[in-house]
Protein backbone atom coordinates (compact mmCIF):
# COMPACT_ATOMS: atom_id res chain seq x y z
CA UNK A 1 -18.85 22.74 29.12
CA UNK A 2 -19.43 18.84 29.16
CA UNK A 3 -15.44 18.35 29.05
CA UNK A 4 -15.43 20.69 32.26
CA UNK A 5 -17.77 18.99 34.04
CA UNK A 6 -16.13 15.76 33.56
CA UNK A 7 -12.95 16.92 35.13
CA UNK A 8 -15.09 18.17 37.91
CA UNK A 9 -16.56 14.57 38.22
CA UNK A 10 -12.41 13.38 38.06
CA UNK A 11 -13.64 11.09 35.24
CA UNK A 12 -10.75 10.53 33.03
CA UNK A 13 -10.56 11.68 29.67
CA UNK A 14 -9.46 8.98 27.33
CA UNK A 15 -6.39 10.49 24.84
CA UNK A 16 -6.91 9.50 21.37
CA UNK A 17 -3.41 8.04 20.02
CA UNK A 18 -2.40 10.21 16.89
CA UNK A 19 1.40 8.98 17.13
CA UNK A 20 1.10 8.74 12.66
CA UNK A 21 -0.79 12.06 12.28
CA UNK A 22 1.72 13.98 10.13
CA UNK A 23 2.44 10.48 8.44
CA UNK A 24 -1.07 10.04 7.70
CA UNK A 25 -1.03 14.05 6.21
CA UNK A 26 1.95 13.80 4.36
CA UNK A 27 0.95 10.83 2.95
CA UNK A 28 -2.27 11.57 1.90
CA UNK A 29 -1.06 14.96 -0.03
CA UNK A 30 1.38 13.18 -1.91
CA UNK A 31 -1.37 10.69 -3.17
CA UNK A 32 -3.49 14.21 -3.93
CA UNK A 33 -0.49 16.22 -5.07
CA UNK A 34 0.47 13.09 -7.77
CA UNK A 35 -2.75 11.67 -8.48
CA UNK A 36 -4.84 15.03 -8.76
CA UNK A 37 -2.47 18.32 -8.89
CA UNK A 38 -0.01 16.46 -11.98
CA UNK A 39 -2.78 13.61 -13.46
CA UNK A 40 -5.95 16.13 -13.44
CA UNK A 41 -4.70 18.54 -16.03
CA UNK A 42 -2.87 15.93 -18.20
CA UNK A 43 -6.50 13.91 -18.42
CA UNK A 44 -8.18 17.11 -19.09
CA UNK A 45 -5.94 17.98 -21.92
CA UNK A 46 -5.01 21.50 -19.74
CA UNK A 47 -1.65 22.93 -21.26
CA UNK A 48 -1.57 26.67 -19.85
CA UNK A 49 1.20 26.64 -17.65
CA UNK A 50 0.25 29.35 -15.00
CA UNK A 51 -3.58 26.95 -14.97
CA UNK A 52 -1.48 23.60 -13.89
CA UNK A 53 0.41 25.40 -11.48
CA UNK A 54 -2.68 27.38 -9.70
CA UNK A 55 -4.34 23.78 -10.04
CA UNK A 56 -0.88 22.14 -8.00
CA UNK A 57 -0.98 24.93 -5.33
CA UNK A 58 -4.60 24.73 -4.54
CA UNK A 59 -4.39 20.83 -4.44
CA UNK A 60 -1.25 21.36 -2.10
CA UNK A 61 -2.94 23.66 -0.12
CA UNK A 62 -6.74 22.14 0.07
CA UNK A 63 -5.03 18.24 0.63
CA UNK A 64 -3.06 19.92 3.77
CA UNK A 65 -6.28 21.82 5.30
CA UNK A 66 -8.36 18.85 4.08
CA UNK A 67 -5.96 15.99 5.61
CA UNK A 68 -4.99 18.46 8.95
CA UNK A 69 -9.14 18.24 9.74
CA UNK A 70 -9.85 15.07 8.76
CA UNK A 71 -7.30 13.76 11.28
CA UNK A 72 -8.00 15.77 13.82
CA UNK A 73 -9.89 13.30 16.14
CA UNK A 74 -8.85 10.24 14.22
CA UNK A 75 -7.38 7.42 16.27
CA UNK A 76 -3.95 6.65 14.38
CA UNK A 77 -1.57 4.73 15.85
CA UNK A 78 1.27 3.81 13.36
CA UNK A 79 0.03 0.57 12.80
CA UNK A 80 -3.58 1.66 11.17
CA UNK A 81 -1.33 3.95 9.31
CA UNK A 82 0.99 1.79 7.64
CA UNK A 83 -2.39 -0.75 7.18
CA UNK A 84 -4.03 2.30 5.19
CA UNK A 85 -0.66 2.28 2.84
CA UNK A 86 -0.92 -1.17 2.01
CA UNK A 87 -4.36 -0.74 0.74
CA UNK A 88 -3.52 2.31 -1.63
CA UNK A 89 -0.60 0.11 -2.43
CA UNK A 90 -2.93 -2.94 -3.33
CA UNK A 91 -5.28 -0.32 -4.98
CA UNK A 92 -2.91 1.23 -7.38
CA UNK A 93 -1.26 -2.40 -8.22
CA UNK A 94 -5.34 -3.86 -9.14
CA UNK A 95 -4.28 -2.41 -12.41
CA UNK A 96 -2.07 -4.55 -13.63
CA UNK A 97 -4.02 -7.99 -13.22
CA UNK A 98 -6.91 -5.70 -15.06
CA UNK A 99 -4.70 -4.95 -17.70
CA UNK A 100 -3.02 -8.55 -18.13
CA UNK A 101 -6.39 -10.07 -18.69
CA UNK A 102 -7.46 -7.74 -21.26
CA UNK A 103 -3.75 -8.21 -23.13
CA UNK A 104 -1.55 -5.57 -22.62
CA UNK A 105 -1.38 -5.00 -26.50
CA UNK A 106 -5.33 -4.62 -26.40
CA UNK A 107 -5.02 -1.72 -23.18
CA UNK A 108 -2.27 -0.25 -25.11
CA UNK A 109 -4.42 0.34 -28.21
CA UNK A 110 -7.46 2.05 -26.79
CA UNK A 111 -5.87 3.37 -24.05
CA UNK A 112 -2.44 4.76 -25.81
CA UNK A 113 -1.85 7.48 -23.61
CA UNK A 114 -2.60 6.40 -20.82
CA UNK A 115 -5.29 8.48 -18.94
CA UNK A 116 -7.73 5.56 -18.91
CA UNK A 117 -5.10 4.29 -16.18
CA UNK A 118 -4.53 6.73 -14.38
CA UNK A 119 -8.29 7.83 -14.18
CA UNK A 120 -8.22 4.40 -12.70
CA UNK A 121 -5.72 4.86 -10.21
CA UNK A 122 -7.26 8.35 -9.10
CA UNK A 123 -10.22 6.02 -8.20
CA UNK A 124 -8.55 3.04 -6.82
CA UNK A 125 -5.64 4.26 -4.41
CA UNK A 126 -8.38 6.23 -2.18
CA UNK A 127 -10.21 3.21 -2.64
CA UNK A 128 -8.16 0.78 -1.21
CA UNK A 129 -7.46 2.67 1.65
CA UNK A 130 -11.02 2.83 2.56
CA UNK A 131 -11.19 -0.83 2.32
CA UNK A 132 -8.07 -1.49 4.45
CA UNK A 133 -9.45 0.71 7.24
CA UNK A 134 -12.39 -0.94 7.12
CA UNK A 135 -10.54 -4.12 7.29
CA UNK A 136 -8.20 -3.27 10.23
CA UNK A 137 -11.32 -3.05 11.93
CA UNK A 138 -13.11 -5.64 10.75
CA UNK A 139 -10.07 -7.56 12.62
CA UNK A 140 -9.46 -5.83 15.30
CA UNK A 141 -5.89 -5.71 14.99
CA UNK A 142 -3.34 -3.97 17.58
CA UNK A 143 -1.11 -1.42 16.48
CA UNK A 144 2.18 -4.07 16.07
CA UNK A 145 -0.17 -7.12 14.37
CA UNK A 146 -1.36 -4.49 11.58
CA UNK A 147 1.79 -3.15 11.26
CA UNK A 148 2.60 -7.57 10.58
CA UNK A 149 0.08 -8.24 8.22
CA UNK A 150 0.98 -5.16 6.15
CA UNK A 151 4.61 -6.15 5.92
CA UNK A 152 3.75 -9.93 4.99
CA UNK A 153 1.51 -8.78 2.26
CA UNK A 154 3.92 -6.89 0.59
CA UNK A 155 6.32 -9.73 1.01
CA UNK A 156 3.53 -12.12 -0.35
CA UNK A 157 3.69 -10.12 -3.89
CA UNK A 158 7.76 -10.90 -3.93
CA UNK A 159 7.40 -14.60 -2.49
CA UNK A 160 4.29 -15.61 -5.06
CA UNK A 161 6.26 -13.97 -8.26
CA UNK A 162 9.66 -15.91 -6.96
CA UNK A 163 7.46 -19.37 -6.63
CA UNK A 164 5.57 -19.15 -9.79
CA UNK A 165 8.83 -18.34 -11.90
CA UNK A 166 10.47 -21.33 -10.58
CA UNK A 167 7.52 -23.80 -11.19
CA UNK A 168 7.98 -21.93 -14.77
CA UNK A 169 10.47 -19.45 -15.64
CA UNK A 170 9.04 -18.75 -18.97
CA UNK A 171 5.75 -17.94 -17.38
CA UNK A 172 6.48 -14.27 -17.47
CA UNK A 173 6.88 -14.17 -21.57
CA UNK A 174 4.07 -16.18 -22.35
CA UNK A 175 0.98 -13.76 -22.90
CA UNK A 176 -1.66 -16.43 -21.38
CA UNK A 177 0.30 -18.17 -18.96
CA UNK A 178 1.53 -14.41 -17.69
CA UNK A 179 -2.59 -13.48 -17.45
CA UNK A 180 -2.53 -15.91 -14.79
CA UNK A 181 0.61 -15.48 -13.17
CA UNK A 182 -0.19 -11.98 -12.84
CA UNK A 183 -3.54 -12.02 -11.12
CA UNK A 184 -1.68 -15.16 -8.68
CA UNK A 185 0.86 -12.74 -7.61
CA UNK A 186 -1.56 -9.83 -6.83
CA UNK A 187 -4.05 -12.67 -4.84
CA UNK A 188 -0.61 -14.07 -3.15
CA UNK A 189 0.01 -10.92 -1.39
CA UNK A 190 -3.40 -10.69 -0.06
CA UNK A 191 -3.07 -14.87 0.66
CA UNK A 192 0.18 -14.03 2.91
CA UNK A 193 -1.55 -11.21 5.08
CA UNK A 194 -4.63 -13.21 5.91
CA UNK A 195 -2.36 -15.66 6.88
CA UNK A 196 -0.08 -13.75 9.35
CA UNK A 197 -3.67 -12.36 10.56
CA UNK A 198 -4.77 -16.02 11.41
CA UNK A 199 -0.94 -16.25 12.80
CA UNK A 200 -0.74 -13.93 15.19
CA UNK A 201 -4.19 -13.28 15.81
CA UNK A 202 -4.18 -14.57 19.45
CA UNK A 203 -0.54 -13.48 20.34
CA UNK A 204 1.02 -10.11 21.56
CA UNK A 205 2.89 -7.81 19.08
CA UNK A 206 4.22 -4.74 19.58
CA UNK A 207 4.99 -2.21 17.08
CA UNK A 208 8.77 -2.46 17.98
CA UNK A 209 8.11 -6.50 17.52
CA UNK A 210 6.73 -6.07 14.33
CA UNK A 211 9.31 -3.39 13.46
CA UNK A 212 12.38 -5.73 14.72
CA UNK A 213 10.87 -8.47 12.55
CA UNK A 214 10.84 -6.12 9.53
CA UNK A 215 14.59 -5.46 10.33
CA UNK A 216 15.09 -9.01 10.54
CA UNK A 217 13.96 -9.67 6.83
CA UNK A 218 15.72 -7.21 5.50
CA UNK A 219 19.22 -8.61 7.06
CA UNK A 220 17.95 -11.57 5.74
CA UNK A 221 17.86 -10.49 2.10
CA UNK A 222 21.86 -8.27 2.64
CA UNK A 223 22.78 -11.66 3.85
CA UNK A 224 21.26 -13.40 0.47
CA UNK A 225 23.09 -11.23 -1.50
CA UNK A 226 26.37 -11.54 -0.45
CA UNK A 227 25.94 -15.24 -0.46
CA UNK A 228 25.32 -15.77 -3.98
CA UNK A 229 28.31 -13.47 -4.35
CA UNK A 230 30.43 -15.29 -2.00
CA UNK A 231 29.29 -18.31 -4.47
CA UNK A 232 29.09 -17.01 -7.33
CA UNK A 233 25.99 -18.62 -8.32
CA UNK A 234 24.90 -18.70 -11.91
CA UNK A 235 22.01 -21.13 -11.67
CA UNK A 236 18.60 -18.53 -11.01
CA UNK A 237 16.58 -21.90 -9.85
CA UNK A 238 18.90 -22.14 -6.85
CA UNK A 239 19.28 -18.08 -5.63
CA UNK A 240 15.59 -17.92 -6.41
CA UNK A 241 14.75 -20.80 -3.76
């Protein structure tokens, strides 16, 4: 009745952009289907065959429905979407710095088969979407700067692990140094998206700007390939810079 009588009153009716719906759905039942329908049962011990299948259909089926309404009147342009992946991406890789400051010898020995982890990472992925939504708001970011700042943080992972191995290549090997080098790499992914926030934060992006850019780097990295084949380079300090 209200919706009526706004057309009546020729007050426009602002459209909610859901261009990443089906992304956002398909998305989120793959985290459920992976997470939940195959990591439930294995943490629970649950070996009847016909259980872990009824326990996979109704987490298909319930993560669909469940997804399909939560979305419903959800503003998702592809840009919050792709924001909301990096933070289930940053959630499930929080693990690892965890697990290199305890020693991965220690987590191996009290966590040997491995449902301490995933546990973890049926906690953390949700998790870190959450906070990434809450953070693409917190910014105010258009559709084409989000869809920036999520492809420079992945990035930032790649470019913080290529740094610190050339400051010290043996980094990696070393149990204490690699504690450190660890948690840098997780924080240097983070350290490159707030700084393509600050970046761009006052200029216009598009999400076919940020997508050409995207492009661009990956061109960029076919073209360093065939490079250090053209050269045959043997020396990892120079392909690595």
């Amino acid at each position: 009745d209200k919706i009526e009588e706004i057309k009546n009153l020729n007050i426009p009716i602002k459209k909610i952009n859901q261009e990443a719906r089906w992304r956002t759905i398909y998305s989120g039942m793959a985290f459920s289907n992976t997470l939940y329908g195959i990591g439930l049962p294995y943490v629970l011990g649950i070996n009847d065959g016909r259980f872990k299948d009824g326990l996979r259909l109704m987490t298909f089926g319930g993560s669909f429905y469940g997804m399909y309404k939560y979305t419903s009147q959800m503003e998702l342009p592809y840009g919050r979407f792709q924001f909301q992946n990096t933070g289930a991406i940053f959630g499930g890789l929080s693990l690892f710095p965890l697990i290199s400051i305890i020693g991965w010898d220690n987590w191996i020995d009290f966590d040997e088969k491995g449902k301490l982890s995933l546990i973890y990472e049926m906690i953390s992925i949700p998790y870190g979407v959450i906070l990434a939504d809450r953070l693409y708001y917190k910014w105010g970011l258009t559709n084409g700067q989000a869809s920036m700042v999520s492809n420079s943080s992945i990035n930032g992972l790649l470019n913080t692990s290529l740094l610190l191995d050339i400051i010290y290549d043996d980094g990696w090997s070393d149990e204490n140094i690699s504690r450190l080098y660890t948690s840098l790499t997780y924080l240097g992914g983070f350290g490159q998206g707030y700084l393509m926030k600050n970046y761009i934060y006052d200029k216009s992006f598009t999400e076919d700007d940020a997508l050409f850019v995207q492009t661009s780097s990956l061109v960029g990295f076919y073209n360093w390939l065939n490079i250090i084949n053209i050269i045959d380079s043997e020396n990892s300090f120079l392909n690595e810079i």
